[in-house]
N, C-alpha and C. Protein backbone atom coordinates (compact mmCIF):
# COMPACT_ATOMS: atom_id res chain seq x y z
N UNK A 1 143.41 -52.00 331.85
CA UNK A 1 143.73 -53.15 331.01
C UNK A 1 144.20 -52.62 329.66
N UNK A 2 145.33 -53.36 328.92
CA UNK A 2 145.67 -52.40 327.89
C UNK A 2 145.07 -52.75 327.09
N UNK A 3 145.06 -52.39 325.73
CA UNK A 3 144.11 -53.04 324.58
C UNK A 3 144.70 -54.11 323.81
N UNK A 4 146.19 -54.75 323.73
CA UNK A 4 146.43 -55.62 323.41
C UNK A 4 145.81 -56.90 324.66
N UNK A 5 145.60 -56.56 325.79
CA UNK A 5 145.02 -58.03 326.41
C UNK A 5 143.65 -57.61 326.56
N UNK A 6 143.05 -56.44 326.31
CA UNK A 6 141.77 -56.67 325.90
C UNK A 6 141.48 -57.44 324.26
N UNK A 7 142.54 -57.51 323.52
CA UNK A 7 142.01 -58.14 322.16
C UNK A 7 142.57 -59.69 322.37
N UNK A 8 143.09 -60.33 322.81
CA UNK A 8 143.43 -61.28 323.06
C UNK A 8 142.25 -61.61 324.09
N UNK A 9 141.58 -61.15 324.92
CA UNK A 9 140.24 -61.64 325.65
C UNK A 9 139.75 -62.09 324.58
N UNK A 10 139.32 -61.17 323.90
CA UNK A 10 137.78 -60.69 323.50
C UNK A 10 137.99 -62.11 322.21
N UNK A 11 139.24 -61.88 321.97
CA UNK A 11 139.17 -63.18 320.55
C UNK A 11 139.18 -64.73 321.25
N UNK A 12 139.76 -65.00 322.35
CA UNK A 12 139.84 -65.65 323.24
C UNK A 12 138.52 -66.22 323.37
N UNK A 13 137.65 -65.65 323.48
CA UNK A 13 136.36 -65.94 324.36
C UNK A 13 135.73 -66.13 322.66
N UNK A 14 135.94 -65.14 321.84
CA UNK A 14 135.04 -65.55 320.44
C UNK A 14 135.48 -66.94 319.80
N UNK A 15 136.77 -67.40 320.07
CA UNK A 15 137.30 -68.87 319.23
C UNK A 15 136.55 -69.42 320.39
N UNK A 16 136.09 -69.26 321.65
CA UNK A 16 135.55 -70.62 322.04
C UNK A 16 134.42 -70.74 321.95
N UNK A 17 133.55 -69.92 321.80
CA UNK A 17 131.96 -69.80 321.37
C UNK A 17 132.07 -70.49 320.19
N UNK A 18 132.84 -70.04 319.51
CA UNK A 18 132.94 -70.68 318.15
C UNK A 18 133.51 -72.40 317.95
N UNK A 19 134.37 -72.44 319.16
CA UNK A 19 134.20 -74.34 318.98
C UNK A 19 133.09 -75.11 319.85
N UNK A 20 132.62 -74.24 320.74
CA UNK A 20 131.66 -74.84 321.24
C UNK A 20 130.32 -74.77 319.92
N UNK A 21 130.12 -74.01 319.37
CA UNK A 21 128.70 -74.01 318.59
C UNK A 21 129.35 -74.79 317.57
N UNK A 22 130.47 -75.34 316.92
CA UNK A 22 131.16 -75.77 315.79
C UNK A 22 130.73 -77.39 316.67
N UNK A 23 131.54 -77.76 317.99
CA UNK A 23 131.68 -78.89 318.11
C UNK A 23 130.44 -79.56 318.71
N UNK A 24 129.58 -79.13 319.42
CA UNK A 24 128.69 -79.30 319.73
C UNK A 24 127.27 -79.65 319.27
N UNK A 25 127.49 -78.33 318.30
CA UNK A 25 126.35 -77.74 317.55
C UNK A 25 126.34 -78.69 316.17
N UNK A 26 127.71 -78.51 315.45
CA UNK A 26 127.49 -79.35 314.35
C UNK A 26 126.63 -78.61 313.59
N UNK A 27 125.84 -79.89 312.60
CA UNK A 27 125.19 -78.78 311.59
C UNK A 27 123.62 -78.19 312.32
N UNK A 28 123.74 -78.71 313.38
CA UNK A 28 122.45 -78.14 313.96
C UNK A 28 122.75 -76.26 314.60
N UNK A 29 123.85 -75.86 314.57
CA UNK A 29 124.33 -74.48 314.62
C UNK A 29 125.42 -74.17 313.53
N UNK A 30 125.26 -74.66 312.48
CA UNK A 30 125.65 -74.23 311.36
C UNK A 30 126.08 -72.92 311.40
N UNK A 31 124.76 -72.80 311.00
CA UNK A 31 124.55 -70.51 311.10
C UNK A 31 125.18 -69.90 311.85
N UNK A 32 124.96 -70.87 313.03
CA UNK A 32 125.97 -69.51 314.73
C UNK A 32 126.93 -69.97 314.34
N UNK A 33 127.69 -71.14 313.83
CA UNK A 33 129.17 -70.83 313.58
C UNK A 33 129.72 -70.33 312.65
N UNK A 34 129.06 -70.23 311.47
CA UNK A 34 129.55 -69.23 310.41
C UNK A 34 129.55 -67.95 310.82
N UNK A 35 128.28 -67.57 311.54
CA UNK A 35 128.42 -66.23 312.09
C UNK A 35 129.78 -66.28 313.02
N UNK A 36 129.53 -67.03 313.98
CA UNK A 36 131.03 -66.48 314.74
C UNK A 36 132.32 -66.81 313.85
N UNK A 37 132.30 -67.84 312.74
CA UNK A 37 133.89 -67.34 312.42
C UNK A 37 134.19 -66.34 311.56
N UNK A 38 133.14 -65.97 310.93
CA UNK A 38 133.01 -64.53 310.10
C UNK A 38 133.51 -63.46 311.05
N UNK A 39 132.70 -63.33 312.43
CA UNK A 39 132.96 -62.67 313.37
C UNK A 39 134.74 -62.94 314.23
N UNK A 40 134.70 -64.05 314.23
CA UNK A 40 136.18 -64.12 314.33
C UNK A 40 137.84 -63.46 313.44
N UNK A 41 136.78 -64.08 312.41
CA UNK A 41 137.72 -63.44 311.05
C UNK A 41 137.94 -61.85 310.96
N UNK A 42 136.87 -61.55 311.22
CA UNK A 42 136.48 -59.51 311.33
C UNK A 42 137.55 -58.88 312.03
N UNK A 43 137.11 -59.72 313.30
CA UNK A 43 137.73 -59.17 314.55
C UNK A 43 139.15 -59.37 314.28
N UNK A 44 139.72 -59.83 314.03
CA UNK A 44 141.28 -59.96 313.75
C UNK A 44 142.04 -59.30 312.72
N UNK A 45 141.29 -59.08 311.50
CA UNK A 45 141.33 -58.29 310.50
C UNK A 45 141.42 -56.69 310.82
N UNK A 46 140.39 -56.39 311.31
CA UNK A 46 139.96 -54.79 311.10
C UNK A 46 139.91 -54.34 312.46
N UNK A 47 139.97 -54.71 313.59
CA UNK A 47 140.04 -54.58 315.35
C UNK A 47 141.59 -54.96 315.76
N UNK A 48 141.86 -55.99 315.74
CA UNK A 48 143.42 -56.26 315.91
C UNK A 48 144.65 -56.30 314.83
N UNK A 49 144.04 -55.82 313.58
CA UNK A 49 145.00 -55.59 312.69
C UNK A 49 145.74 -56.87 311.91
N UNK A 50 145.37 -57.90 312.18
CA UNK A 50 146.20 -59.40 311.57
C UNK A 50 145.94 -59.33 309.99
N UNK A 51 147.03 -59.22 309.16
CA UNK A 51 146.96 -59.13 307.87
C UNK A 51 146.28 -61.02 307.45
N UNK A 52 145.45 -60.74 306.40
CA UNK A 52 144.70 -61.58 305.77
C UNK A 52 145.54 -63.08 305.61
N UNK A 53 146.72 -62.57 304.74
CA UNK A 53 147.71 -63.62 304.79
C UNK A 53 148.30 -64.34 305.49
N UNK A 54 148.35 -63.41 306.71
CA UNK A 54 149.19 -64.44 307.64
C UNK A 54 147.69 -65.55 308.64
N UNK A 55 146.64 -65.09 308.62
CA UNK A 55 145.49 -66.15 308.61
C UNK A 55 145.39 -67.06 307.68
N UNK A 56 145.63 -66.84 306.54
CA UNK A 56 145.54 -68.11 305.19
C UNK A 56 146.31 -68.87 305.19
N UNK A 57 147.75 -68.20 305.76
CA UNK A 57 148.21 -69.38 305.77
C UNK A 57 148.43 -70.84 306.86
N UNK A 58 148.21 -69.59 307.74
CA UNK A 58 147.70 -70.73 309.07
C UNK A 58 146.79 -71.30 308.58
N UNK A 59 145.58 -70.74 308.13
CA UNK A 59 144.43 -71.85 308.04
C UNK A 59 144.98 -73.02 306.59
N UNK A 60 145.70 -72.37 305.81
CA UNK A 60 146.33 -73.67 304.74
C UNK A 60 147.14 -74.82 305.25
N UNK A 61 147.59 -74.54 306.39
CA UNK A 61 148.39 -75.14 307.18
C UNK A 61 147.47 -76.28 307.66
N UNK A 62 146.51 -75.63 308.79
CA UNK A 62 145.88 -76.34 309.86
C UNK A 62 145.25 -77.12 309.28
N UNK A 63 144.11 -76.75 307.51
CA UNK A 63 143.49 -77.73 306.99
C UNK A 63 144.09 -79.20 306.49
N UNK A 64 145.46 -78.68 305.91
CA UNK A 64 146.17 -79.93 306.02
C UNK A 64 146.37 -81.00 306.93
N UNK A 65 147.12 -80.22 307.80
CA UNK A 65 147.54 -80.88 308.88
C UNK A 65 145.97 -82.01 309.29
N UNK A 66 145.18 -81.22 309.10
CA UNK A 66 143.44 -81.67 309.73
C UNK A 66 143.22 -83.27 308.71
N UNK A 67 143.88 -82.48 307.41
CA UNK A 67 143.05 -83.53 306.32
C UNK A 67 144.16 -84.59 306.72
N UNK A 68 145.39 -84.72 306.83
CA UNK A 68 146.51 -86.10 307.14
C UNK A 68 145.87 -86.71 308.22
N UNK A 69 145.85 -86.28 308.96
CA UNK A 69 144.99 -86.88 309.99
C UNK A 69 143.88 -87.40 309.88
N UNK A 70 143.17 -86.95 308.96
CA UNK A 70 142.03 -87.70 309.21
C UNK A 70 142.09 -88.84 307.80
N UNK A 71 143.10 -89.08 307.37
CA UNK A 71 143.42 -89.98 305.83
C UNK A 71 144.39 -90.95 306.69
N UNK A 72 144.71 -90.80 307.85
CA UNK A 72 145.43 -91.63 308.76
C UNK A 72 144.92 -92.18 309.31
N UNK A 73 143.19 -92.07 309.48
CA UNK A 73 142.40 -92.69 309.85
C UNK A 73 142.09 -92.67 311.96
N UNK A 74 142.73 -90.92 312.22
CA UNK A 74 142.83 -90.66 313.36
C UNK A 74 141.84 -90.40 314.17
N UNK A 75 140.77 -89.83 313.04
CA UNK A 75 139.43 -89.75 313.49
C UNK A 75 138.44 -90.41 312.17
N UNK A 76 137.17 -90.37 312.62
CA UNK A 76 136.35 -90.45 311.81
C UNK A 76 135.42 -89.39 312.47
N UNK A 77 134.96 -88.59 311.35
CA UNK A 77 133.72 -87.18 312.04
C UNK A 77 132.48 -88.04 311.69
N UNK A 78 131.17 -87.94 312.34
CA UNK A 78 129.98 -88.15 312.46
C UNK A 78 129.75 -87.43 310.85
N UNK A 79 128.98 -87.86 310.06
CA UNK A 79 128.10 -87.44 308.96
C UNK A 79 128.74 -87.13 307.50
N UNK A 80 130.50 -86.99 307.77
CA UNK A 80 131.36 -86.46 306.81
C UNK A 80 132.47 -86.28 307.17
N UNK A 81 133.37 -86.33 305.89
CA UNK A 81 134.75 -87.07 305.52
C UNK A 81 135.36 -85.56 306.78
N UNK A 82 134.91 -84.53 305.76
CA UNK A 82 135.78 -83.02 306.42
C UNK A 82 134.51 -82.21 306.64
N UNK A 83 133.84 -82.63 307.29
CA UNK A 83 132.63 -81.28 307.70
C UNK A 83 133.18 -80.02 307.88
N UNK A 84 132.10 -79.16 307.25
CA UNK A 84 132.06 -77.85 307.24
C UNK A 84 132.28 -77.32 308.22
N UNK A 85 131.52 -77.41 309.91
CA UNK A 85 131.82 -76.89 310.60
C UNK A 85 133.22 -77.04 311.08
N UNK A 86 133.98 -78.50 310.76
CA UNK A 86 135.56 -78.38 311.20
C UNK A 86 136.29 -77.24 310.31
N UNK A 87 136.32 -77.15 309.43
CA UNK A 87 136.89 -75.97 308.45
C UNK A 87 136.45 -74.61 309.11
N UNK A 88 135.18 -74.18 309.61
CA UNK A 88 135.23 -73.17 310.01
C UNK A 88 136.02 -72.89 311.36
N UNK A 89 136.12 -74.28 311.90
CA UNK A 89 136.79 -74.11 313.25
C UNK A 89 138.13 -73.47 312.92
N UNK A 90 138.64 -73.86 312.03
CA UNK A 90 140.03 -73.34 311.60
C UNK A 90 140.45 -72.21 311.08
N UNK A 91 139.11 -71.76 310.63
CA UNK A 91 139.17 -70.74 310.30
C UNK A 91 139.06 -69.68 311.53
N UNK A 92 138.80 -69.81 312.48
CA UNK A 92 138.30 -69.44 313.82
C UNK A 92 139.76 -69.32 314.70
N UNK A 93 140.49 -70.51 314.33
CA UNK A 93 141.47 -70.78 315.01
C UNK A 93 142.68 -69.68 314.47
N UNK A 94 142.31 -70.26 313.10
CA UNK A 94 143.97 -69.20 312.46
C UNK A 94 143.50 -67.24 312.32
N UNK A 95 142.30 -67.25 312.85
CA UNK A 95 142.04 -65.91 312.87
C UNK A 95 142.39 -65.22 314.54
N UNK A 96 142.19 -66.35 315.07
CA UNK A 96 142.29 -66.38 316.78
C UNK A 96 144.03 -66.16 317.30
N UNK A 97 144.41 -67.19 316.73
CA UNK A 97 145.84 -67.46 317.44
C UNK A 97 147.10 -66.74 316.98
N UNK A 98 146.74 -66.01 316.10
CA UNK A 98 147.63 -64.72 316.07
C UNK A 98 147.53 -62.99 317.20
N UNK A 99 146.27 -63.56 317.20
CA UNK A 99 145.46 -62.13 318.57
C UNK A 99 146.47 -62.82 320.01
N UNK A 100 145.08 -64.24 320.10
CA UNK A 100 145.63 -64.56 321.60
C UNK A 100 146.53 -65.22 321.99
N UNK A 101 147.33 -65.65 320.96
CA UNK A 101 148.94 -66.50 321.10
C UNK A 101 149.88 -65.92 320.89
N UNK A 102 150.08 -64.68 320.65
CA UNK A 102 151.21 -63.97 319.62
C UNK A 102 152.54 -64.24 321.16
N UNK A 103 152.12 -64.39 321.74
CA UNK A 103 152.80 -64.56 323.36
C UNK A 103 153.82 -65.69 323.39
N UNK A 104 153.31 -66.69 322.35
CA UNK A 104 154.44 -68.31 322.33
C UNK A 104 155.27 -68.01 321.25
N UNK A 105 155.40 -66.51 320.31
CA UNK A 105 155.58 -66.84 319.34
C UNK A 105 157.44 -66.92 319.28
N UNK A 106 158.07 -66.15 320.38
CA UNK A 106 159.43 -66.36 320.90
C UNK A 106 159.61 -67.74 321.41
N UNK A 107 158.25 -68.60 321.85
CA UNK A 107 159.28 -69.48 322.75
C UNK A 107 158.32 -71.19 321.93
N UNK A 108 158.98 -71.25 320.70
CA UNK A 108 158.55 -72.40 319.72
C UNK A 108 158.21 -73.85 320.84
N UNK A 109 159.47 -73.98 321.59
CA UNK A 109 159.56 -75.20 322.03
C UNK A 109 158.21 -75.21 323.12
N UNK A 110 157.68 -73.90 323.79
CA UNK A 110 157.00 -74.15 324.54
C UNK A 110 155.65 -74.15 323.83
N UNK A 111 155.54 -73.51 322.60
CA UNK A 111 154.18 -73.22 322.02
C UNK A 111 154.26 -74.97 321.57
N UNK A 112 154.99 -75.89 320.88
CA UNK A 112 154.62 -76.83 320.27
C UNK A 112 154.13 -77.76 321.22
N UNK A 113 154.90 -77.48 322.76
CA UNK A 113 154.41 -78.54 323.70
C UNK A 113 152.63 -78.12 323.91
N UNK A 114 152.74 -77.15 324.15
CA UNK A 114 151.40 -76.70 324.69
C UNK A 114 150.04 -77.28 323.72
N UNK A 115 150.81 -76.71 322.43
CA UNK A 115 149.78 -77.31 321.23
C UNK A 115 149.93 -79.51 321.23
N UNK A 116 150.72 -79.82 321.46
CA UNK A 116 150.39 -81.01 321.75
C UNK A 116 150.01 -81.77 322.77
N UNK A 117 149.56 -80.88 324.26
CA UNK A 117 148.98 -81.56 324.75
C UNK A 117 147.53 -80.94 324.50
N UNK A 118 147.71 -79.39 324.60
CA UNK A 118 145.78 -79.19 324.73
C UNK A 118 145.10 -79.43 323.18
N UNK A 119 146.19 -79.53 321.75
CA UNK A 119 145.29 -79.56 320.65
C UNK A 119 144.65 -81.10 321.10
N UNK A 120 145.23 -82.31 321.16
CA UNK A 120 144.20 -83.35 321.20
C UNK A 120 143.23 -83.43 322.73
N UNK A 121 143.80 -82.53 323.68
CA UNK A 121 142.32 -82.73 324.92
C UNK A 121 141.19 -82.36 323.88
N UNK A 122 140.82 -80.79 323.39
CA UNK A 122 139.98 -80.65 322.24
C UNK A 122 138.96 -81.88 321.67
N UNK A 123 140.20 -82.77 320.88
CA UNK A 123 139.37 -83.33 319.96
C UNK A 123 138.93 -84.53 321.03
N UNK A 124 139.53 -84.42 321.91
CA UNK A 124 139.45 -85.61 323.31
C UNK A 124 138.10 -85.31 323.22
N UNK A 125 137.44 -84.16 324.07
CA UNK A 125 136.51 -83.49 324.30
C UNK A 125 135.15 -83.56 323.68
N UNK A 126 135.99 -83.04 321.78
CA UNK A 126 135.03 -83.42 320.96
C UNK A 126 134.31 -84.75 320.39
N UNK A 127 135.10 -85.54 321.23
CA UNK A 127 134.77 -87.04 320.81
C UNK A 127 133.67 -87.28 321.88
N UNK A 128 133.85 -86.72 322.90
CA UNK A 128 132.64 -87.06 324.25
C UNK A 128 131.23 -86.33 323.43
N UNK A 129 131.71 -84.85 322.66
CA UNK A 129 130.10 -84.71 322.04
C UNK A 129 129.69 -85.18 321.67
N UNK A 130 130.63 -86.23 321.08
CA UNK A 130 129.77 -87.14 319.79
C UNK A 130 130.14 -86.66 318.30
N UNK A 131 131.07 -85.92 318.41
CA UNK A 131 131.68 -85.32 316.87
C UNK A 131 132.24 -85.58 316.07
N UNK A 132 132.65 -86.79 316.16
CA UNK A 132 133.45 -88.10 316.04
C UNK A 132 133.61 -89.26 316.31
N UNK A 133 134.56 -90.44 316.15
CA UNK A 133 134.47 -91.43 316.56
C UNK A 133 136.26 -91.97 316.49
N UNK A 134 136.51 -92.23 316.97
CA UNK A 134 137.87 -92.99 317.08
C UNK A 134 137.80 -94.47 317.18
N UNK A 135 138.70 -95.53 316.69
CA UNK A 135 138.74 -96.72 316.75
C UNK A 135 139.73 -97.14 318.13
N UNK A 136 140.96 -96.09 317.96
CA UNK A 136 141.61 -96.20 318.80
C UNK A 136 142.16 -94.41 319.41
N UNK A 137 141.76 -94.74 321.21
CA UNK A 137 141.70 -92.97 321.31
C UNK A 137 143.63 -92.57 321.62
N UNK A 138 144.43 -94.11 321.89
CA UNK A 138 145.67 -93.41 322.24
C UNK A 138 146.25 -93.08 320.61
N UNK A 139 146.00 -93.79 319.75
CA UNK A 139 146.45 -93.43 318.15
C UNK A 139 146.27 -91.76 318.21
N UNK A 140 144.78 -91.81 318.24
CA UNK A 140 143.91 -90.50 317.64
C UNK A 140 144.77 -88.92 318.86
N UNK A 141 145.23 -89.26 319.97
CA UNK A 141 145.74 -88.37 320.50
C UNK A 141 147.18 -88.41 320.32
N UNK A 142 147.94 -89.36 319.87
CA UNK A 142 149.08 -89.43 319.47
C UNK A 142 148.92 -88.53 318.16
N UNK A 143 147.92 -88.90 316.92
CA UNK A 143 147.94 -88.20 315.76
C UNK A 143 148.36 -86.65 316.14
N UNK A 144 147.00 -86.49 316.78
CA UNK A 144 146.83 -84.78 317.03
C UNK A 144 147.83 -84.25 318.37
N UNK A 145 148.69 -84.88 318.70
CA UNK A 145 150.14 -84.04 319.22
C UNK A 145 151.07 -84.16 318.73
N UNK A 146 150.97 -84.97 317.57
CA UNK A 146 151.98 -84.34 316.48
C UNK A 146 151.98 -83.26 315.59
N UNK A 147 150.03 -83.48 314.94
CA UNK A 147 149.90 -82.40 314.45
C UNK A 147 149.56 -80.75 315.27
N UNK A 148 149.27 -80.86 316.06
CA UNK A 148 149.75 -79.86 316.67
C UNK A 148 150.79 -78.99 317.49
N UNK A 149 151.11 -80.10 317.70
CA UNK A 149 152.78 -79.32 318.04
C UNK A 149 153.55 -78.94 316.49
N UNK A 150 153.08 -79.87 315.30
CA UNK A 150 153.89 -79.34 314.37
C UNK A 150 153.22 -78.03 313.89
N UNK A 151 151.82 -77.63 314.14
CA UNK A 151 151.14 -76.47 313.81
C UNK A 151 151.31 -75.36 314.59
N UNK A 152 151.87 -75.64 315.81
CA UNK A 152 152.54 -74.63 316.46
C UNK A 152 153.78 -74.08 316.06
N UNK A 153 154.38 -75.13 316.06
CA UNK A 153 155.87 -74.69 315.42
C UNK A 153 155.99 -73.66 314.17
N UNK A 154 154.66 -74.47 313.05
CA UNK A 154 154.86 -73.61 311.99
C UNK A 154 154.29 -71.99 312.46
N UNK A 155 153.20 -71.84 313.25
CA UNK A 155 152.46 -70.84 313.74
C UNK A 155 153.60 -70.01 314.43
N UNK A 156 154.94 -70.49 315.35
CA UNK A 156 155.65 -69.47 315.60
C UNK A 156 156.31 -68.97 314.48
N UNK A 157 156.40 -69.97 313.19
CA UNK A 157 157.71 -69.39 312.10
C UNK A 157 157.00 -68.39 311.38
N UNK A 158 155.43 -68.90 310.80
CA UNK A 158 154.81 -67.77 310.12
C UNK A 158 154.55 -66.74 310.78
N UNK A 159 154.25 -66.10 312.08
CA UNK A 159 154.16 -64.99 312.74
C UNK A 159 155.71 -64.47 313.00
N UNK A 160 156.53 -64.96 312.28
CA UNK A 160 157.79 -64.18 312.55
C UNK A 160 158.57 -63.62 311.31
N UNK A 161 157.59 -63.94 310.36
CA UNK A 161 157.75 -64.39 308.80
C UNK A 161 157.73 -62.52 308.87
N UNK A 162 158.45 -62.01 307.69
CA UNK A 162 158.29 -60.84 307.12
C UNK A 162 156.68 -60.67 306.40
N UNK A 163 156.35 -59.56 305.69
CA UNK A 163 155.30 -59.80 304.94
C UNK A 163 155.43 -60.47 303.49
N UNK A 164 156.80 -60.27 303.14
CA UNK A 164 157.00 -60.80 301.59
C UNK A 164 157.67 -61.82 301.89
N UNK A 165 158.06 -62.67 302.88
CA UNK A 165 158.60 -63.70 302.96
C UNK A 165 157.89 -65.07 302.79
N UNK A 166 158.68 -66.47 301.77
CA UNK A 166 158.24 -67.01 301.63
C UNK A 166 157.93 -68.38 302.60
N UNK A 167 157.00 -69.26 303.11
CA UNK A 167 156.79 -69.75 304.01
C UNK A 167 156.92 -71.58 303.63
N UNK A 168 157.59 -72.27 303.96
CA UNK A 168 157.99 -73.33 303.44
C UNK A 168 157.92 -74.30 304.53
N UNK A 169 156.73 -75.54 304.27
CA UNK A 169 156.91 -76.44 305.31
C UNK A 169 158.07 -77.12 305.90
């Protein structure tokens, strides 16, 4: 197995520990998810090499994208406006999807589809935990395949981005 699809496992399997203890867990696994996105963050950094920046800005991206959505009134989260553990998810995510996605990053049209159907199964998912609440669930999955297909899109442009290049929605 080479070591680029051993690091794409290994981060693979850490972003989902990490939305399962995030979505599940809530603040009752707080701790295990900070630990795993710390651990997520590590691992991408200093094991697979992903410069800092090009995670920040995904995650500047995704939090947005997260906060329109939820000022659109696409979701409502259980206990709080933007819970902590959703922020770490993202942080989890934009540390993740440069390891185990770098694969869509040639083919935009297919990464944005992909991100708009499986980003809202997710929050589909997360709504069965109880992590949320929707008023209406075809809105709330309409929201999140827009915003994720548009977070894909940007996710192929910034992974194609130079290092000094500037990144413009």
């Amino acid at each position: 197995m080479s070591t680029s699809l051993q690091h794409k496992i290994v981060s693979f399997v850490l972003f989902n520990l990490l939305w399962l203890s995030a979505v599940a867990g809530r603040s009752d696994y707080l701790r295990l998810t900070i630990v795993l996105a710390i651990a997520q963050f590590a691992y991408s950094y200093w094991i697979a090499e992903i410069p800092v920046k090009k995670m920040a800005q995904l995650l500047a991206v995704g939090l947005l994208l997260e906060a329109i959505a939820i000022s659109l009134g696409a979701i409502d989260f259980v206990g709080s406006v933007f819970p902590l553990w959703l922020a770490l998810l993202w942080v989890g995510f934009a540390a993740m999807a440069p390891v185990a996605l770098d694969w869509l990053v040639k083919m935009p049209f297919v990464a944005a589809l992909l991100g708009a159907v499986s980003g809202p199964f997710t929050y589909y998912v997360g709504l069965g935990f109880g992590a949320g609440t929707a008023e209406s669930l075809f809105f709330t999955l309409l929201v999140y395949a827009v915003v994720w297909g548009l977070f894909m899109l940007f996710f192929c442009r910034a992974m194609r981005a130079s290092p000094n290049e500037r990144l413009v929605l």
